[in-house]
Protein backbone atom coordinates (compact mmCIF):
# COMPACT_ATOMS: atom_id res chain seq x y z
CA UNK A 1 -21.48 -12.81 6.65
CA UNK A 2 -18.49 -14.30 7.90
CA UNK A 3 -15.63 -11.66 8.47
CA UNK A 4 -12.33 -12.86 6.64
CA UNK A 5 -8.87 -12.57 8.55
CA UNK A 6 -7.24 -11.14 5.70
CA UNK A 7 -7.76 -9.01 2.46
CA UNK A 8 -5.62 -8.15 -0.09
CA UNK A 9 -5.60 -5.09 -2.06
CA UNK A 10 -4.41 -4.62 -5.22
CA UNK A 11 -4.14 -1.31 -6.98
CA UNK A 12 -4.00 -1.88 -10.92
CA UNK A 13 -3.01 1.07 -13.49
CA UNK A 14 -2.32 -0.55 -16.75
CA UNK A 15 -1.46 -3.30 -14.93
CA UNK A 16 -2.77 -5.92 -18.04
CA UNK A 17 0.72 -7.71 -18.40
CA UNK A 18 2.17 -8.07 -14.90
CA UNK A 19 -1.26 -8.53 -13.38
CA UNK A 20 -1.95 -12.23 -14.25
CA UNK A 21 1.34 -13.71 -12.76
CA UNK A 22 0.83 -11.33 -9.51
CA UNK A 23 -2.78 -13.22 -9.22
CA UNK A 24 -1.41 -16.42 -9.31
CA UNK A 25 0.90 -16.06 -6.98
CA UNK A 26 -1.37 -14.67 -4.34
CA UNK A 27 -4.07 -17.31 -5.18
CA UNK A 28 -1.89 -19.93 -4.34
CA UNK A 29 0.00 -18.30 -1.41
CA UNK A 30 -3.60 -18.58 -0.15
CA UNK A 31 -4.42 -21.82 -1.07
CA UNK A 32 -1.73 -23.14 1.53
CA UNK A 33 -2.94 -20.70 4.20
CA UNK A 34 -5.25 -21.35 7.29
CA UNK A 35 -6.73 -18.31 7.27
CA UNK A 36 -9.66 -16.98 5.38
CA UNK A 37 -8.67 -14.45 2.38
CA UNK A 38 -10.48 -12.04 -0.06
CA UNK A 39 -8.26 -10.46 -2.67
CA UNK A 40 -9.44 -6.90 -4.07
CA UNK A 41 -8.34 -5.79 -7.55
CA UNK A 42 -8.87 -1.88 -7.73
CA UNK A 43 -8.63 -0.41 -11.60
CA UNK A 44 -8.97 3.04 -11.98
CA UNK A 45 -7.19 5.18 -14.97
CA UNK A 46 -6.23 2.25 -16.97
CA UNK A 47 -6.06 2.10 -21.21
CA UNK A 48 -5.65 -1.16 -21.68
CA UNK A 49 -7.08 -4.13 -20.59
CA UNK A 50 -6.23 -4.35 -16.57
CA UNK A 51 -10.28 -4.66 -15.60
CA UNK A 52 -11.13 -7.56 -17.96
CA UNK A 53 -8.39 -9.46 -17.41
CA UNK A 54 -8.55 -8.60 -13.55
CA UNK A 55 -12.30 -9.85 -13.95
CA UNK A 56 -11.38 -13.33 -15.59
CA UNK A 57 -10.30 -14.78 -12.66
CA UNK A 58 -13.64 -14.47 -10.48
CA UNK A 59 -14.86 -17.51 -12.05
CA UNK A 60 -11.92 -19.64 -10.66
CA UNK A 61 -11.35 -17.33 -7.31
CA UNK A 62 -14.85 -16.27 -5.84
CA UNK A 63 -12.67 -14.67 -2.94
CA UNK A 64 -12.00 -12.44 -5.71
CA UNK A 65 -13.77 -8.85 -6.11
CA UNK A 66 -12.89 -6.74 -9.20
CA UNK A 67 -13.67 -2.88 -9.03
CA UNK A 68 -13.12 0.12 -11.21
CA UNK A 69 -12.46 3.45 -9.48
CA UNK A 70 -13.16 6.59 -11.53
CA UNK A 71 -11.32 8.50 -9.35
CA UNK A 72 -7.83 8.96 -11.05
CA UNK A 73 -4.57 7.97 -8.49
CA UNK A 74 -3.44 5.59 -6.45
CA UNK A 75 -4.59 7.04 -3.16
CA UNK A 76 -8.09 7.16 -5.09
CA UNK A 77 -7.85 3.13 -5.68
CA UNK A 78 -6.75 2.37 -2.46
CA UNK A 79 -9.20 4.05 -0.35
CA UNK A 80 -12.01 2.40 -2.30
CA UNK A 81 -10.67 -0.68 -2.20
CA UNK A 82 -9.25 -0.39 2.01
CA UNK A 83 -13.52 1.10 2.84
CA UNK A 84 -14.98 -2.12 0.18
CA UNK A 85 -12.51 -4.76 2.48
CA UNK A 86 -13.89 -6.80 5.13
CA UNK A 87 -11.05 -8.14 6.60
CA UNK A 88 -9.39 -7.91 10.36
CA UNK A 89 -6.01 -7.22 8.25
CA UNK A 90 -6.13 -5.28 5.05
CA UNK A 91 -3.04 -5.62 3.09
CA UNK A 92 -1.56 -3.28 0.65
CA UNK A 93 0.28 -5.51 -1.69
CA UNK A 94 1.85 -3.53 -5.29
CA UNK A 95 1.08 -4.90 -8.62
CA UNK A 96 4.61 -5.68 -9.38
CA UNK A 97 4.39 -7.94 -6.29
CA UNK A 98 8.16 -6.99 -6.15
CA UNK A 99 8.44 -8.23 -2.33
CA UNK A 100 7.71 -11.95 -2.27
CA UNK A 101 4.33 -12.80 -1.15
CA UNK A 102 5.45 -15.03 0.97
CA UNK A 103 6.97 -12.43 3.22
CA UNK A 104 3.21 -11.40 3.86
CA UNK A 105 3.27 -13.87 6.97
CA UNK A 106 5.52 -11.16 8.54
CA UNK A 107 2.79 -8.60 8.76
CA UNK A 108 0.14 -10.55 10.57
CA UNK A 109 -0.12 -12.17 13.82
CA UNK A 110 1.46 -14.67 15.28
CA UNK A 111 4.77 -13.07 13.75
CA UNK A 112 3.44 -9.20 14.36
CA UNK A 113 0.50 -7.91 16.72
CA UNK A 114 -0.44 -5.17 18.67
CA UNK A 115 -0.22 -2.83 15.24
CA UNK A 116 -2.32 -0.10 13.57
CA UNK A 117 -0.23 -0.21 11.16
CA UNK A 118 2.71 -2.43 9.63
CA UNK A 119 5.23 -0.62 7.14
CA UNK A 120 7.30 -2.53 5.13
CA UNK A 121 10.67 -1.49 4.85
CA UNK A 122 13.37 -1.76 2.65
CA UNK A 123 15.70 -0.54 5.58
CA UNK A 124 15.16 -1.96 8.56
CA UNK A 125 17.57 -4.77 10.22
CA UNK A 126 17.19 -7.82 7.72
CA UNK A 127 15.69 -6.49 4.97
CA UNK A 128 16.81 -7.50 1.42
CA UNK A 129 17.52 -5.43 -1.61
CA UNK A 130 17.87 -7.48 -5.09
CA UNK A 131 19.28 -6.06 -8.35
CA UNK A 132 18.48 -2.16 -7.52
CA UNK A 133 20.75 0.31 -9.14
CA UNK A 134 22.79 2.64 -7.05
CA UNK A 135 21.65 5.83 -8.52
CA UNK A 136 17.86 4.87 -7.55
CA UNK A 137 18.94 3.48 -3.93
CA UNK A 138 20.60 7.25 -3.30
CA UNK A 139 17.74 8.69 -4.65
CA UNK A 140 15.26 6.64 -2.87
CA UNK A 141 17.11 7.87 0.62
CA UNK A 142 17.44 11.48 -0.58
CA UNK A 143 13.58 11.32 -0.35
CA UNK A 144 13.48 9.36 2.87
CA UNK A 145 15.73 12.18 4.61
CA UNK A 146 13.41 14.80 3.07
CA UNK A 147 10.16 13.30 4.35
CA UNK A 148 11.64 12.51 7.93
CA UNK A 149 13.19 16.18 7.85
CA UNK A 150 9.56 17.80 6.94
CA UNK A 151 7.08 15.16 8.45
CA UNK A 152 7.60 11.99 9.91
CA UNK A 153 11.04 11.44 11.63
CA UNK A 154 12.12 8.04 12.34
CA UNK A 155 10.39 6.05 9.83
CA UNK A 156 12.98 4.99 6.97
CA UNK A 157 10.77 3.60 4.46
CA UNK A 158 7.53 5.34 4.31
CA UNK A 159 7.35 4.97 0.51
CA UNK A 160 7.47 0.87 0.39
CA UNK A 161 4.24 0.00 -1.58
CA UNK A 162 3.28 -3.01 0.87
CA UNK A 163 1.57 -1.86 3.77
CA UNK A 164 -0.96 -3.48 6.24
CA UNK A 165 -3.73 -2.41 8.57
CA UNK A 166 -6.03 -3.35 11.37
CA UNK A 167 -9.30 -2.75 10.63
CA UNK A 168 -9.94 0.40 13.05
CA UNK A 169 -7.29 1.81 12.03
CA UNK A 170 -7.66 1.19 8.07
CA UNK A 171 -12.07 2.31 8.55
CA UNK A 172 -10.38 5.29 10.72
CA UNK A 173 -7.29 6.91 8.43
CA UNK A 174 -8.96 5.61 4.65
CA UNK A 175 -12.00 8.12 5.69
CA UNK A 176 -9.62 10.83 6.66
CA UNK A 177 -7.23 10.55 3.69
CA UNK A 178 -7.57 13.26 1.25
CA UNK A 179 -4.46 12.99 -1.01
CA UNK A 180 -4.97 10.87 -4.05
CA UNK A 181 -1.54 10.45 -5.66
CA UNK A 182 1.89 8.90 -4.75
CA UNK A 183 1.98 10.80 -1.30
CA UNK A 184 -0.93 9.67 -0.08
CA UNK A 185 0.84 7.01 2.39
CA UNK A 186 2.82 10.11 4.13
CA UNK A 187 -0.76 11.70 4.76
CA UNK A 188 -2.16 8.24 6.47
CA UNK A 189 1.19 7.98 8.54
CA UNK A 190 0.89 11.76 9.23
CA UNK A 191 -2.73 10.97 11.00
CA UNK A 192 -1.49 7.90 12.70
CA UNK A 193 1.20 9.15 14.32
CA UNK A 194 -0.89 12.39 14.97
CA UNK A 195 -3.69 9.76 16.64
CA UNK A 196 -0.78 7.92 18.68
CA UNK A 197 -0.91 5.04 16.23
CA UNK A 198 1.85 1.84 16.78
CA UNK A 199 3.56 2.05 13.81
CA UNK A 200 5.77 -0.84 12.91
CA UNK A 201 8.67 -1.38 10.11
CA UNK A 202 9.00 -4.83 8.59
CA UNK A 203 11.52 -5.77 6.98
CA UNK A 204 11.44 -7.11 3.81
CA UNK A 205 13.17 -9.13 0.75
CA UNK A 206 12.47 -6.38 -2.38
CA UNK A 207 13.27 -6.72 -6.06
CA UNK A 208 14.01 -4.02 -8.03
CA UNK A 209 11.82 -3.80 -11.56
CA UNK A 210 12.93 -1.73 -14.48
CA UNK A 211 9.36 -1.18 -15.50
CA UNK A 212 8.78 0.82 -12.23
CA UNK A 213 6.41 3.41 -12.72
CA UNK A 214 8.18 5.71 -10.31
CA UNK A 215 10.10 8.70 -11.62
CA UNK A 216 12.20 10.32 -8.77
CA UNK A 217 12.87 13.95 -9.70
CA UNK A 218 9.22 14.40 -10.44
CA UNK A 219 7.77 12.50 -7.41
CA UNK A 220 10.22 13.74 -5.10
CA UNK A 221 8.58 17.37 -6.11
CA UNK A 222 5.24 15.95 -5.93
CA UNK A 223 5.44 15.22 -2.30
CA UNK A 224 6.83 18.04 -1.43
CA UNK A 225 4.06 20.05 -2.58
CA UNK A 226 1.76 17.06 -0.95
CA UNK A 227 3.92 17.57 2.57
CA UNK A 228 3.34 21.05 2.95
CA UNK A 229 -0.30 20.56 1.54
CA UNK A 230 -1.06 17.85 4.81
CA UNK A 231 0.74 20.77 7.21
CA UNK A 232 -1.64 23.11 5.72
CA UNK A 233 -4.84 20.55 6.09
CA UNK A 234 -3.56 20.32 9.77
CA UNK A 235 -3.42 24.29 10.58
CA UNK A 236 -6.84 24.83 9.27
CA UNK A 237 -8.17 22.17 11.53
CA UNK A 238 -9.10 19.52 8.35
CA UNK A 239 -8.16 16.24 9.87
CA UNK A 240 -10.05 17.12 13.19
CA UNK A 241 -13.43 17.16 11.16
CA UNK A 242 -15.62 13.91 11.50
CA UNK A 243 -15.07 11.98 8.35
C-alpha cells in the first residue's frame, strides 16, 4: 500500500457545525498540493451529529477515514487516530482550524526537517495573533510560565492545538502516552525531550474563536494535577516500560 507523505488528524467533540467548513478547507488545501494526503476524522464523546456528518464526505474524499473512539478525551482521539495514520508526517490540525491551513506548509519539509516534532506557536518570532482578548492572552501565558516552571522550560507554546510528527517519533510517544485529556501534549513533550527529541516551534498566524472550548481556571488546575501525575509516572519507572 502506498505510504502517504502526509496525514491529517482531526479530533471532533461535538464538532457537527464547525466541522463541515474545516473539511473543505483542508480538502482543497490538498487538492493544490503535490504530495499525497489522508485526512483522519476522530469522534469520540460527541451528542450530536459530528460522526455522520464527518462520514458524508467519504463518498467525495476517499483519502478520507472516519472513526469513533469510545475512549472519552482528546488525548484518547488523538492517539487512535496518530497509531490508525500512515503517513511520514502526521499532523495535528484543531477542529476550529483557527490557524490557517495554509500555514501547514511550514511544518513539513522543504520549509522544516530534521524534526520529531514541530510545535506550533503562538509566540515565537513572526507569529500572528488575531482578535484574542487580553484577559485570555494573560491567562494563556500564566499557564505557559507554570508549565515551563514545573516541566518543560523553554518551550512557549506547548498548548497550541496544531502539532506535527515524524512517524518514529509519532509510533514511539502515541504508544507511551497515557494522559487522555487537555494535558496530554505536555506528557508527549515530557517523553520527547526525556528521549532527546528535536523539538521545533513554528510560528504561526492564530485566530481567536469565542466558541473555544477551553476554560482557563479549570484547565489550568487540570494540568497541574496532570504535571505532577507525568513526574509521578516518571519516578515509578512508567515511561521506561516497553509500550
Amino acid at each position: 500500500m502506498l505510504i502517504p507523505f502526509l496525514s491529517i488528524i482531526i479530533p471532533a467533540h461535538n464538532e457537527e457545525k464547525r466541522l463541515p467548513n474545516t473539511l473543505e478547507q483542508v480538502f482543497t488545501f490538498l487538492k493544490k498540493q503535490s504530495y499525497s494526503a489522508e485526512v483522519i476524522v476522530v469522534e469520540n464523546g460527541s451528542t450530536d451529529r459530528t460522526f455522520e456528518i464527518a462520514a458524508e464526505f467519504i463518498e467525495r474524499h476517499p483519502n478520507l477515514i472516519v472513526l469513533h473512539e469510545e475512549g472519552r478525551g482528546k488525548g484518547n482521539a488523538l492517539r487512535r487516530g496518530m497509531l490508525t495514520a500512515k503517513g511520514e508526517y502526521r499532523f495535528i490540525c484543531d477542529a476550529d482550524l483557527s490557524m490557517p491551513i495554509e500555514d501547514l506548509g511550514k511544518f513539513l519539509p522543504p520549509a522544516l526537517s530534521g524534526f520529531d516534532v514541530a510545535i506550533g506557536s503562538r509566540e515565537a518570532l513572526g507569529a500572528v495573533r488575531y482578535n484574542e482578548p487580553l484577559y485570555r492572552h494573560l491567562g494563556g501565558r500564566a499557564i505557559n510560565m507554570v508549565i515551563q516552571l514545573l516541566i518543560l522550560p523553554g518551550l512557549q507554546d506547548t498548548q497550541c492545538g496544531f502539532k506535527c510528527f515524524h512517524a518514529p517519533a509519532a509510533e514511539k510517544l502515541f504508544r507511551q502516552q497515557t494522559l487522555t485529556g487537555w494535558a496530554f501534549d505536555i506528557e508527549l513533550l515530557y517523553l520527547a525531550r526525556r528521549q532527546k527529541m528535536k523539538i521545533q516551534e513554528v510560528p504561526i498566524r492564530w485566530y481567536f474563536d469565542a466558541d473555544s472550548k477551553v476554560n482557563a481556571v479549570r484547565d489550568a488546575l487540570h494540568m497541574i494535577i496532570d504535571i505532577l501525575r507525568i513526574h509521578a509516572n516518571a519516578l515509578r519507572g512508567k515511561y521506561e516500560r516497553k509500550p
